[in-house]
PDB file of N, CA and C in Angstrom:
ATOM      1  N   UNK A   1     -83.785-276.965   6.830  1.00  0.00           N
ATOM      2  CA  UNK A   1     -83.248-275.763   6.200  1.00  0.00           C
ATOM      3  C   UNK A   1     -83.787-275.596   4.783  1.00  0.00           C
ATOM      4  N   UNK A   2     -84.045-276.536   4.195  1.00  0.00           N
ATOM      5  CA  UNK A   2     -84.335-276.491   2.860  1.00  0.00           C
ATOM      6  C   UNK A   2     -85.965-276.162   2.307  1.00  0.00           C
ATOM      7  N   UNK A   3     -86.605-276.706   3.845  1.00  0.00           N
ATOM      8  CA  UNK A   3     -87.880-276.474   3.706  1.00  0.00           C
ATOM      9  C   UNK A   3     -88.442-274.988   3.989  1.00  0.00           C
ATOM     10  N   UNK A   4     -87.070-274.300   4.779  1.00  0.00           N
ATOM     11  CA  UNK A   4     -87.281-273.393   5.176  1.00  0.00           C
ATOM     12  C   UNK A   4     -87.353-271.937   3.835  1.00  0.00           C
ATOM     13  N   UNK A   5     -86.351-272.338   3.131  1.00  0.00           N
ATOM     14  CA  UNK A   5     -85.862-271.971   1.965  1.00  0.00           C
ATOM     15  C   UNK A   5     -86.985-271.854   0.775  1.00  0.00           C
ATOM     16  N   UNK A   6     -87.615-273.438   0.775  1.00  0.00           N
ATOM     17  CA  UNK A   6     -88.626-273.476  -0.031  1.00  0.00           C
ATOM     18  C   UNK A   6     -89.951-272.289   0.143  1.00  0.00           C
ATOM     19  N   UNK A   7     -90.414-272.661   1.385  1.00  0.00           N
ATOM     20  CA  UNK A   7     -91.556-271.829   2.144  1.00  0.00           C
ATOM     21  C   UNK A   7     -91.146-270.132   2.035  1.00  0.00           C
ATOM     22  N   UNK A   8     -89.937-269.798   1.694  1.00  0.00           N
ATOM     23  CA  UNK A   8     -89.521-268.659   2.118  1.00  0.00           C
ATOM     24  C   UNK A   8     -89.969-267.657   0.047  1.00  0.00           C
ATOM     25  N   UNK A   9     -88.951-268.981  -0.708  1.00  0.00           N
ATOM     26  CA  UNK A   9     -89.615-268.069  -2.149  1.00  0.00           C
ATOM     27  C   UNK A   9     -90.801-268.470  -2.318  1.00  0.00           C
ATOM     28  N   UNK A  10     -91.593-269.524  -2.131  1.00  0.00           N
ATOM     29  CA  UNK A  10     -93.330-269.512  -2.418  1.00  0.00           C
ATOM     30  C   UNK A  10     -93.913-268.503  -1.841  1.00  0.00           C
ATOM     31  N   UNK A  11     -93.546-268.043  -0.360  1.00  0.00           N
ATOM     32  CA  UNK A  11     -94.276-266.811  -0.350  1.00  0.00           C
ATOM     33  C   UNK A  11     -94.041-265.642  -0.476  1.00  0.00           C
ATOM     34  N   UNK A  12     -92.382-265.316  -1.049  1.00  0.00           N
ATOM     35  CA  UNK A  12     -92.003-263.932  -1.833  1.00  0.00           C
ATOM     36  C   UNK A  12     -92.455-264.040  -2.323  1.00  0.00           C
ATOM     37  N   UNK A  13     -92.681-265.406  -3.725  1.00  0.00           N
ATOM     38  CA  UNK A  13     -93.382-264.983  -4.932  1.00  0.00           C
ATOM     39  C   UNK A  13     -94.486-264.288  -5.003  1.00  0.00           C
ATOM     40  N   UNK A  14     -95.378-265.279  -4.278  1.00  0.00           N
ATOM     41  CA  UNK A  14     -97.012-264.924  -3.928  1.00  0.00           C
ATOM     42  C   UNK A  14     -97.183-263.613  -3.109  1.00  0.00           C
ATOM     43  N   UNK A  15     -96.102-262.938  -2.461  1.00  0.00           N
ATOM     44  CA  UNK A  15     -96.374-261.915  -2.379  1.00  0.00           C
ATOM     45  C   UNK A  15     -96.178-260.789  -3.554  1.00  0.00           C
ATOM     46  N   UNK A  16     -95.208-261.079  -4.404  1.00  0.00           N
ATOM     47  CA  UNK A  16     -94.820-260.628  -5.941  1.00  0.00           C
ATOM     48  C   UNK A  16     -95.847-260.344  -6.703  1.00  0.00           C
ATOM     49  N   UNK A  17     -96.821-261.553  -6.582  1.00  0.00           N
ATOM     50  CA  UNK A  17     -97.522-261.712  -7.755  1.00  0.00           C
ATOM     51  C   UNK A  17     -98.754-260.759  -7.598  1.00  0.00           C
ATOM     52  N   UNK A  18     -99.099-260.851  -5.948  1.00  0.00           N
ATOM     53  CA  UNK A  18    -100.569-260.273  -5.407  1.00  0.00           C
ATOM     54  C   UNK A  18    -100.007-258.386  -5.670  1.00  0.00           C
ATOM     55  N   UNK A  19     -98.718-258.095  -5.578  1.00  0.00           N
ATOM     56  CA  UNK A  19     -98.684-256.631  -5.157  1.00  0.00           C
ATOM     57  C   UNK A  19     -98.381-256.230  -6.501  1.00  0.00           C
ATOM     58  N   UNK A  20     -98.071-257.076  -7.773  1.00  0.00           N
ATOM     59  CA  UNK A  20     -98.223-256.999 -10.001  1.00  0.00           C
ATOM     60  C   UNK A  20     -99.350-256.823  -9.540  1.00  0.00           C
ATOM     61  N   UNK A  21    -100.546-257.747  -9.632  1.00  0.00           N
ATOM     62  CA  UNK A  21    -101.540-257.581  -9.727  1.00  0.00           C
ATOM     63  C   UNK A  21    -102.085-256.429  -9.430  1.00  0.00           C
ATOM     64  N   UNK A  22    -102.262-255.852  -8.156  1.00  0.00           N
ATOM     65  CA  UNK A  22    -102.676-254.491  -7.872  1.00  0.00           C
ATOM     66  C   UNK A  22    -101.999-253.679  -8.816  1.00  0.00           C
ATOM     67  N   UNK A  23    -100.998-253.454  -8.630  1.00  0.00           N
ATOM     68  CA  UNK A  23    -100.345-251.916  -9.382  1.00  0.00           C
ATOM     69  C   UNK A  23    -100.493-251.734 -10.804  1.00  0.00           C
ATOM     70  N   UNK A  24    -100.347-253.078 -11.253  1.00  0.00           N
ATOM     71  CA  UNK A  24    -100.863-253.204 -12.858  1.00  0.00           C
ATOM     72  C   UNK A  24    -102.387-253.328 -12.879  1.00  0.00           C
ATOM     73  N   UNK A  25    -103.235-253.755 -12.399  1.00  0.00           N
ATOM     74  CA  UNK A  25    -104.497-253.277 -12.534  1.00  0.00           C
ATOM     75  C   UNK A  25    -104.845-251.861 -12.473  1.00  0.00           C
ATOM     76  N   UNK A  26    -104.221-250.841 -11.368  1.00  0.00           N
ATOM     77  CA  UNK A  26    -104.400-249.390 -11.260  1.00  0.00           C
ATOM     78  C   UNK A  26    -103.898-249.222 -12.249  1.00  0.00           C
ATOM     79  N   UNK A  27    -102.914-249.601 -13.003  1.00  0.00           N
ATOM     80  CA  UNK A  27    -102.211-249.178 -13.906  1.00  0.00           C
ATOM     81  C   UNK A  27    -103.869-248.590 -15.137  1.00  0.00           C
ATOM     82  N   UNK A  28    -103.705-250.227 -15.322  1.00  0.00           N
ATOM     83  CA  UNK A  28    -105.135-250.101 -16.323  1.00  0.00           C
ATOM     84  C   UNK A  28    -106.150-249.570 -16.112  1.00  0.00           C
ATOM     85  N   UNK A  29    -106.545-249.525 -14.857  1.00  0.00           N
ATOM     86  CA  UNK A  29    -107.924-248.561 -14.835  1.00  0.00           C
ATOM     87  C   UNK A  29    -107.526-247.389 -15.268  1.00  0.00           C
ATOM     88  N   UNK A  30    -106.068-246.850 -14.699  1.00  0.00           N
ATOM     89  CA  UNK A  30    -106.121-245.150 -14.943  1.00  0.00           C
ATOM     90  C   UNK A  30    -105.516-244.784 -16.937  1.00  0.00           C
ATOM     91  N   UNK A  31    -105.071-245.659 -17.364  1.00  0.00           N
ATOM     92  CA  UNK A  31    -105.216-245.812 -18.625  1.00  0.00           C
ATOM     93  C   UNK A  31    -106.685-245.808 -19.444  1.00  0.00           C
ATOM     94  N   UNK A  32    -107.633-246.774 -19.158  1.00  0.00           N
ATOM     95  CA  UNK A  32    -108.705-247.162 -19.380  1.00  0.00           C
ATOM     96  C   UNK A  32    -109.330-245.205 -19.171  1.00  0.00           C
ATOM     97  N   UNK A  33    -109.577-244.601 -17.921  1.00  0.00           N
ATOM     98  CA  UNK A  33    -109.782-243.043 -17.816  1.00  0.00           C
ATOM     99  C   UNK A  33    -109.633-242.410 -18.749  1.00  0.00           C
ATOM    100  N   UNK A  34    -108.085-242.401 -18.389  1.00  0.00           N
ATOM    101  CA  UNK A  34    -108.021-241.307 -19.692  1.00  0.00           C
ATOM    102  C   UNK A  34    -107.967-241.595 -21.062  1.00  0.00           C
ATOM    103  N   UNK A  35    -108.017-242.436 -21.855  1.00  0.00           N
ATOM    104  CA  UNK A  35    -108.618-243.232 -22.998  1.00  0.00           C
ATOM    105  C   UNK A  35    -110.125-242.386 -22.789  1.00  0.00           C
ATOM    106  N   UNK A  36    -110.600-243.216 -21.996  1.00  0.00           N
ATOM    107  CA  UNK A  36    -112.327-242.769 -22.075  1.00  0.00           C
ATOM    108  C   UNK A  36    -112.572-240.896 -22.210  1.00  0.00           C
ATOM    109  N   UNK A  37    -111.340-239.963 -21.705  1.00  0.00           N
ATOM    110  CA  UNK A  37    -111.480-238.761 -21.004  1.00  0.00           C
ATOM    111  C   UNK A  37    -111.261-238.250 -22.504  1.00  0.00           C
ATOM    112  N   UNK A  38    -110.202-239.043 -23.411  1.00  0.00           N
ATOM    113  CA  UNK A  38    -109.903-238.475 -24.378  1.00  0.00           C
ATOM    114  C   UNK A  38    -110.641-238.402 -26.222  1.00  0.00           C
ATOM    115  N   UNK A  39    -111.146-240.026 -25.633  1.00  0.00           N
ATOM    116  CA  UNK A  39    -112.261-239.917 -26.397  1.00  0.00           C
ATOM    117  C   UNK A  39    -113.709-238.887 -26.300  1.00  0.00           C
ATOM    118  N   UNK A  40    -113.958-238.965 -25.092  1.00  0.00           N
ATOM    119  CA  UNK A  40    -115.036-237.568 -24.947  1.00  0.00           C
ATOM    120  C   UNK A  40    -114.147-236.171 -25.352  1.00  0.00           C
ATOM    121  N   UNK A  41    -113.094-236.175 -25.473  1.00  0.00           N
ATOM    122  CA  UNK A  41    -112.703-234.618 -25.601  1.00  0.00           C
ATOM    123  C   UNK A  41    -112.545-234.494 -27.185  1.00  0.00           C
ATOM    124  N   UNK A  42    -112.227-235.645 -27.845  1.00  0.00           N
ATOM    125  CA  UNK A  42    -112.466-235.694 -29.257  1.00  0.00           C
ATOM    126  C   UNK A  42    -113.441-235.568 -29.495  1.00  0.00           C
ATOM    127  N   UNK A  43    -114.592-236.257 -29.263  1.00  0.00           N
ATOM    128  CA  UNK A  43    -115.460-236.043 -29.929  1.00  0.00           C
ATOM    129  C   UNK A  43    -116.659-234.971 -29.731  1.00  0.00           C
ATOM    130  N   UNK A  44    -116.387-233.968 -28.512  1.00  0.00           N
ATOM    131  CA  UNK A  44    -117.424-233.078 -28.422  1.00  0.00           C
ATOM    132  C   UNK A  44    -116.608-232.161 -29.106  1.00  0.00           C
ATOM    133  N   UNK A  45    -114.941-231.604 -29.407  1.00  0.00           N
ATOM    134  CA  UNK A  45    -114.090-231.028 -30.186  1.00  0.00           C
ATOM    135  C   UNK A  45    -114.254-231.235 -31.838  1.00  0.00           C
ATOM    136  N   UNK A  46    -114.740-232.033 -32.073  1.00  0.00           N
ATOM    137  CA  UNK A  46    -114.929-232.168 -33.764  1.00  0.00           C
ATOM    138  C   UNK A  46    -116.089-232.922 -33.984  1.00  0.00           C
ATOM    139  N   UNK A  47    -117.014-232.762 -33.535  1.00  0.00           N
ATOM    140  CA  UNK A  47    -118.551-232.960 -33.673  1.00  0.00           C
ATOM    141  C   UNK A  47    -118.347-232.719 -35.159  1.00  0.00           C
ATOM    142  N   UNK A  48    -119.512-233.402 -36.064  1.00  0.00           N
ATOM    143  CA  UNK A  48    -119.793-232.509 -37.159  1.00  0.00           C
ATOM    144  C   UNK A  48    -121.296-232.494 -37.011  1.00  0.00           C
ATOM    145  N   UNK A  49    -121.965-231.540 -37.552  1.00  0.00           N
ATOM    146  CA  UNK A  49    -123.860-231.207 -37.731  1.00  0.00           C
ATOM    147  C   UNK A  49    -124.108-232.358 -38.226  1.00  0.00           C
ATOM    148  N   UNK A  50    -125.537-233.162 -38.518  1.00  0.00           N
ATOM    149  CA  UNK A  50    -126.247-233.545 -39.092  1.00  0.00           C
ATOM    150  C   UNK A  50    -126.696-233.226 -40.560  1.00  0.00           C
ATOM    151  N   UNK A  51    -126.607-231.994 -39.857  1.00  0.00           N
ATOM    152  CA  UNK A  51    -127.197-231.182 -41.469  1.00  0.00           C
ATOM    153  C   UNK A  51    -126.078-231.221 -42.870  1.00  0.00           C
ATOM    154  N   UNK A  52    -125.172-231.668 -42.351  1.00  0.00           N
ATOM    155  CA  UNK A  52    -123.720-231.582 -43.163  1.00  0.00           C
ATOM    156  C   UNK A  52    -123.405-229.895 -43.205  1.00  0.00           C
ATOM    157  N   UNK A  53    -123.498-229.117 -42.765  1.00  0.00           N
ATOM    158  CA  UNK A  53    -123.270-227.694 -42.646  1.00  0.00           C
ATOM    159  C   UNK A  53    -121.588-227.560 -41.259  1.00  0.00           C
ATOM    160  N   UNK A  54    -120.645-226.828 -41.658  1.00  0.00           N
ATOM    161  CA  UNK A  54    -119.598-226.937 -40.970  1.00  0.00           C
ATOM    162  C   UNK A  54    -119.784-225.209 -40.421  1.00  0.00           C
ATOM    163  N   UNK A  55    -119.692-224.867 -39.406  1.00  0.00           N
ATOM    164  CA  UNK A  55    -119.453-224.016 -38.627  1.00  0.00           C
ATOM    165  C   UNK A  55    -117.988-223.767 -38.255  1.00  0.00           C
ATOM    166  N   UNK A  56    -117.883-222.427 -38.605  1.00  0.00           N
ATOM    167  CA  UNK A  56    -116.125-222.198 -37.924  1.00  0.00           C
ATOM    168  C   UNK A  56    -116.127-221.243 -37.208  1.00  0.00           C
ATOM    169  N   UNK A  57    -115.219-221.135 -36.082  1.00  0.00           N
ATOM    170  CA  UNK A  57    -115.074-219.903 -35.073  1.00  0.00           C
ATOM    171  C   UNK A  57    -114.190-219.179 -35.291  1.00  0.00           C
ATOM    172  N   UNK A  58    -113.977-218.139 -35.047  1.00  0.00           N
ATOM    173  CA  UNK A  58    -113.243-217.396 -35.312  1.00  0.00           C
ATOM    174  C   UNK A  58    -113.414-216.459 -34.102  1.00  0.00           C
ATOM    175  N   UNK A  59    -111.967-215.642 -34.026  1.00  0.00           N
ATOM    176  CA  UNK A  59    -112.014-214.726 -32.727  1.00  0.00           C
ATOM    177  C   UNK A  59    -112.428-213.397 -33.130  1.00  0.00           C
ATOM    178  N   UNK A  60    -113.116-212.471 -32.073  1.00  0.00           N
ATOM    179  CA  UNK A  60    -113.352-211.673 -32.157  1.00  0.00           C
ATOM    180  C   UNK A  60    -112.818-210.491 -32.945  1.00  0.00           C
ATOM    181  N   UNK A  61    -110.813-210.766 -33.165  1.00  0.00           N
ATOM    182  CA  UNK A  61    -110.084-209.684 -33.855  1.00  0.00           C
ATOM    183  C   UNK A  61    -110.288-210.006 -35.360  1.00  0.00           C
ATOM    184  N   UNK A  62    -110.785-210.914 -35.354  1.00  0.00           N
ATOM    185  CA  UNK A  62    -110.491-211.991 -36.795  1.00  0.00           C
ATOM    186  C   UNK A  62    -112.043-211.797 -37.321  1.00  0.00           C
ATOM    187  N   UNK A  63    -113.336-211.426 -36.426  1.00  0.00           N
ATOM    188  CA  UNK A  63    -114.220-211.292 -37.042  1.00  0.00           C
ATOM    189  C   UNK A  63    -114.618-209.803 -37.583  1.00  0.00           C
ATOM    190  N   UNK A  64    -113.631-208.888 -37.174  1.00  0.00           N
ATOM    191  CA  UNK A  64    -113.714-207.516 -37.791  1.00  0.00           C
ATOM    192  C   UNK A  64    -113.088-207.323 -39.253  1.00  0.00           C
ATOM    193  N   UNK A  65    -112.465-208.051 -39.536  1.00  0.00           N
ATOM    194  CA  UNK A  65    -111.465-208.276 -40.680  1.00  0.00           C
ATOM    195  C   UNK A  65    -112.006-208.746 -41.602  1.00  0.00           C
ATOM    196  N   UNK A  66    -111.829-208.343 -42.927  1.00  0.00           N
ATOM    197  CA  UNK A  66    -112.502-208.897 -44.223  1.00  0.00           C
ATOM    198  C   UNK A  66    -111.593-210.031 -44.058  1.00  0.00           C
ATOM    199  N   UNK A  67    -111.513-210.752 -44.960  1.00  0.00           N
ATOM    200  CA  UNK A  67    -110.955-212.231 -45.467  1.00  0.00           C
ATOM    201  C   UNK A  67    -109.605-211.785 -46.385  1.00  0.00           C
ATOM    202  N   UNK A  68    -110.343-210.828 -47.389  1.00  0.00           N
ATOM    203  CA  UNK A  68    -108.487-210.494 -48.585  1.00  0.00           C
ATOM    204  C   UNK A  68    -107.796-209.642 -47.373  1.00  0.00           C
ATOM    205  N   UNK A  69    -108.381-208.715 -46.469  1.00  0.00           N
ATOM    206  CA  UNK A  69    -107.319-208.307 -45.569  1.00  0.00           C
ATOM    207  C   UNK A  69    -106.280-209.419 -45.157  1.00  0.00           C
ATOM    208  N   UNK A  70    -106.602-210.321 -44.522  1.00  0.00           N
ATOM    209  CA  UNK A  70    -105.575-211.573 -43.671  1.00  0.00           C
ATOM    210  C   UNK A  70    -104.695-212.406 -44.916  1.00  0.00           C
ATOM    211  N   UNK A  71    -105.518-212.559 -46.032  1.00  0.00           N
ATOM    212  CA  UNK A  71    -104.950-213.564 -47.033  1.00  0.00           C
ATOM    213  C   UNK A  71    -103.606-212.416 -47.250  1.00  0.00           C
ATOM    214  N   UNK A  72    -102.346-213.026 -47.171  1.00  0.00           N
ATOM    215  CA  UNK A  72    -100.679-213.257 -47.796  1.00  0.00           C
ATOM    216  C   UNK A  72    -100.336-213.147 -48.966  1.00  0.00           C
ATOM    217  N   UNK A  73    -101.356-214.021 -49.562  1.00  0.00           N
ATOM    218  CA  UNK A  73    -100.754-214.484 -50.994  1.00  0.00           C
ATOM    219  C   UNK A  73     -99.741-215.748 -50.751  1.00  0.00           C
ATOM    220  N   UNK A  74     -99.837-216.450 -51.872  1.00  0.00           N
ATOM    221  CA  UNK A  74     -99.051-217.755 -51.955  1.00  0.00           C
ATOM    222  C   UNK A  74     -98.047-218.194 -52.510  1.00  0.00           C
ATOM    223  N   UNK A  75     -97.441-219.423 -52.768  1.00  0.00           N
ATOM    224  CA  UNK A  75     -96.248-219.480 -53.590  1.00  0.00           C
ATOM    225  C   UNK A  75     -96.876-219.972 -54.869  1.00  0.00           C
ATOM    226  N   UNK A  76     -95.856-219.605 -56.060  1.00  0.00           N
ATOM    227  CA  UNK A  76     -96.513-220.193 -57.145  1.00  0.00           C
ATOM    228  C   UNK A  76     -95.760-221.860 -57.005  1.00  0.00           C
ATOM    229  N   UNK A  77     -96.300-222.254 -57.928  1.00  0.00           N
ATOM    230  CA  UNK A  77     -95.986-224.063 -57.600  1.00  0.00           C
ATOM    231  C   UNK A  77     -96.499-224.664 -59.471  1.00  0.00           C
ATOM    232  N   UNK A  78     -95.258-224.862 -59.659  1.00  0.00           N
ATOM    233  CA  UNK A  78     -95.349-225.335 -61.195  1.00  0.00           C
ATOM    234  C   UNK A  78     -96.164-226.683 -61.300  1.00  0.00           C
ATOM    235  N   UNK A  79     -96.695-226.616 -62.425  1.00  0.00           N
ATOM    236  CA  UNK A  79     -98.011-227.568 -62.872  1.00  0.00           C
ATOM    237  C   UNK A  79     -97.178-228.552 -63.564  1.00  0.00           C
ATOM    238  N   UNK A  80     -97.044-229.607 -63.986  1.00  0.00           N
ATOM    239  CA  UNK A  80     -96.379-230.540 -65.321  1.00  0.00           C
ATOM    240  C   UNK A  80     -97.728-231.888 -65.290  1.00  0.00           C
ATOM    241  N   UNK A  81     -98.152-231.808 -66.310  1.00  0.00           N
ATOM    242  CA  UNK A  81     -99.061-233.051 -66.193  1.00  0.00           C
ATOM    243  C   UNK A  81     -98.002-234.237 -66.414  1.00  0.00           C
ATOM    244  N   UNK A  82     -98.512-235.486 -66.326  1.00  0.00           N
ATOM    245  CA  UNK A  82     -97.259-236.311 -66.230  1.00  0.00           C
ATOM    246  C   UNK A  82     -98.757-237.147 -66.731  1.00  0.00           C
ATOM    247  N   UNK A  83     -97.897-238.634 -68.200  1.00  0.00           N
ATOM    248  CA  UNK A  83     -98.698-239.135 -68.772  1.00  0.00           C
ATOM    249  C   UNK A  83     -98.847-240.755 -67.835  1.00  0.00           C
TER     250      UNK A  83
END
Protein backbone atom coordinates (compact mmCIF):
# COMPACT_ATOMS: atom_id res chain seq x y z
CA UNK A 1 0.00 0.00 0.00
CA UNK A 2 2.62 2.33 0.73
CA UNK A 3 4.50 1.61 -2.31
CA UNK A 4 1.53 2.15 -4.00
CA UNK A 5 1.14 5.61 -2.52
CA UNK A 6 4.73 6.38 -3.14
CA UNK A 7 4.60 5.49 -7.04
CA UNK A 8 1.31 7.33 -7.15
CA UNK A 9 2.87 11.18 -6.02
CA UNK A 10 6.27 10.55 -8.02
CA UNK A 11 4.26 10.36 -10.91
CA UNK A 12 1.64 13.24 -10.16
CA UNK A 13 4.55 15.18 -9.57
CA UNK A 14 6.39 14.36 -12.75
CA UNK A 15 3.40 14.79 -14.40
CA UNK A 16 3.16 18.47 -12.63
CA UNK A 17 6.37 19.32 -13.49
CA UNK A 18 6.37 18.17 -17.43
CA UNK A 19 2.75 20.05 -18.00
CA UNK A 20 4.82 23.84 -15.73
CA UNK A 21 7.19 23.25 -18.07
CA UNK A 22 5.14 23.46 -21.24
CA UNK A 23 2.69 26.18 -20.28
CA UNK A 24 5.37 28.31 -18.76
CA UNK A 25 7.59 27.97 -21.63
CA UNK A 26 4.51 29.12 -24.07
CA UNK A 27 4.14 31.44 -21.56
CA UNK A 28 7.66 32.89 -22.46
CA UNK A 29 7.81 32.51 -25.96
CA UNK A 30 4.55 34.54 -26.34
CA UNK A 31 6.01 37.21 -23.98
CA UNK A 32 9.42 37.04 -25.69
CA UNK A 33 6.82 38.07 -29.25
CA UNK A 34 5.42 40.61 -28.15
CA UNK A 35 8.48 42.24 -26.42
CA UNK A 36 10.14 41.71 -29.85
CA UNK A 37 6.60 43.10 -31.70
CA UNK A 38 6.90 46.06 -29.44
CA UNK A 39 10.20 46.89 -29.78
CA UNK A 40 9.85 47.00 -33.67
CA UNK A 41 6.78 49.23 -33.21
CA UNK A 42 8.92 51.63 -31.16
CA UNK A 43 11.35 51.96 -33.04
CA UNK A 44 10.06 52.38 -36.66
CA UNK A 45 7.42 55.02 -34.55
CA UNK A 46 10.25 57.32 -33.32
CA UNK A 47 13.02 56.77 -35.73
CA UNK A 48 15.06 59.89 -35.68
CA UNK A 49 17.08 61.06 -39.30
CA UNK A 50 20.68 60.83 -39.42
CA UNK A 51 20.84 64.12 -40.56
CA UNK A 52 19.62 65.33 -37.07
CA UNK A 53 16.65 67.10 -38.97
CA UNK A 54 13.09 66.18 -37.13
CA UNK A 55 10.12 65.90 -39.40
CA UNK A 56 6.54 66.38 -38.05
CA UNK A 57 3.17 65.34 -39.47
CA UNK A 58 0.52 66.97 -39.30
CA UNK A 59 -3.09 66.36 -40.69
CA UNK A 60 -4.42 67.60 -43.54
CA UNK A 61 -7.01 70.16 -41.47
CA UNK A 62 -4.00 71.27 -39.52
CA UNK A 63 -1.95 71.84 -42.67
CA UNK A 64 -4.33 74.60 -44.02
CA UNK A 65 -4.01 76.57 -40.86
CA UNK A 66 -1.40 79.13 -40.07
CA UNK A 67 0.27 78.29 -36.67
CA UNK A 68 -1.03 81.86 -34.59
CA UNK A 69 -4.49 80.62 -35.91
CA UNK A 70 -4.37 77.22 -33.51
CA UNK A 71 -2.03 78.88 -30.78
CA UNK A 72 -4.61 79.72 -27.39
CA UNK A 73 -2.38 81.66 -25.66
CA UNK A 74 -0.97 80.62 -22.27
CA UNK A 75 -0.95 81.02 -18.62
CA UNK A 76 1.24 83.54 -17.19
CA UNK A 77 3.55 81.74 -14.57
CA UNK A 78 5.53 83.99 -12.13
CA UNK A 79 9.38 84.08 -12.40
CA UNK A 80 11.29 84.44 -8.70
CA UNK A 81 14.97 83.71 -9.13
CA UNK A 82 15.90 81.92 -6.00
CA UNK A 83 19.72 82.40 -4.71
Amino acid sequence: MLLKVALFIFVGIWILRGAARFFLGNLVKQAQRQQQEFQQQRNTNYSTPKDGNVNVRMSPQEKGKKSSENFKGGDYVDYEEVD
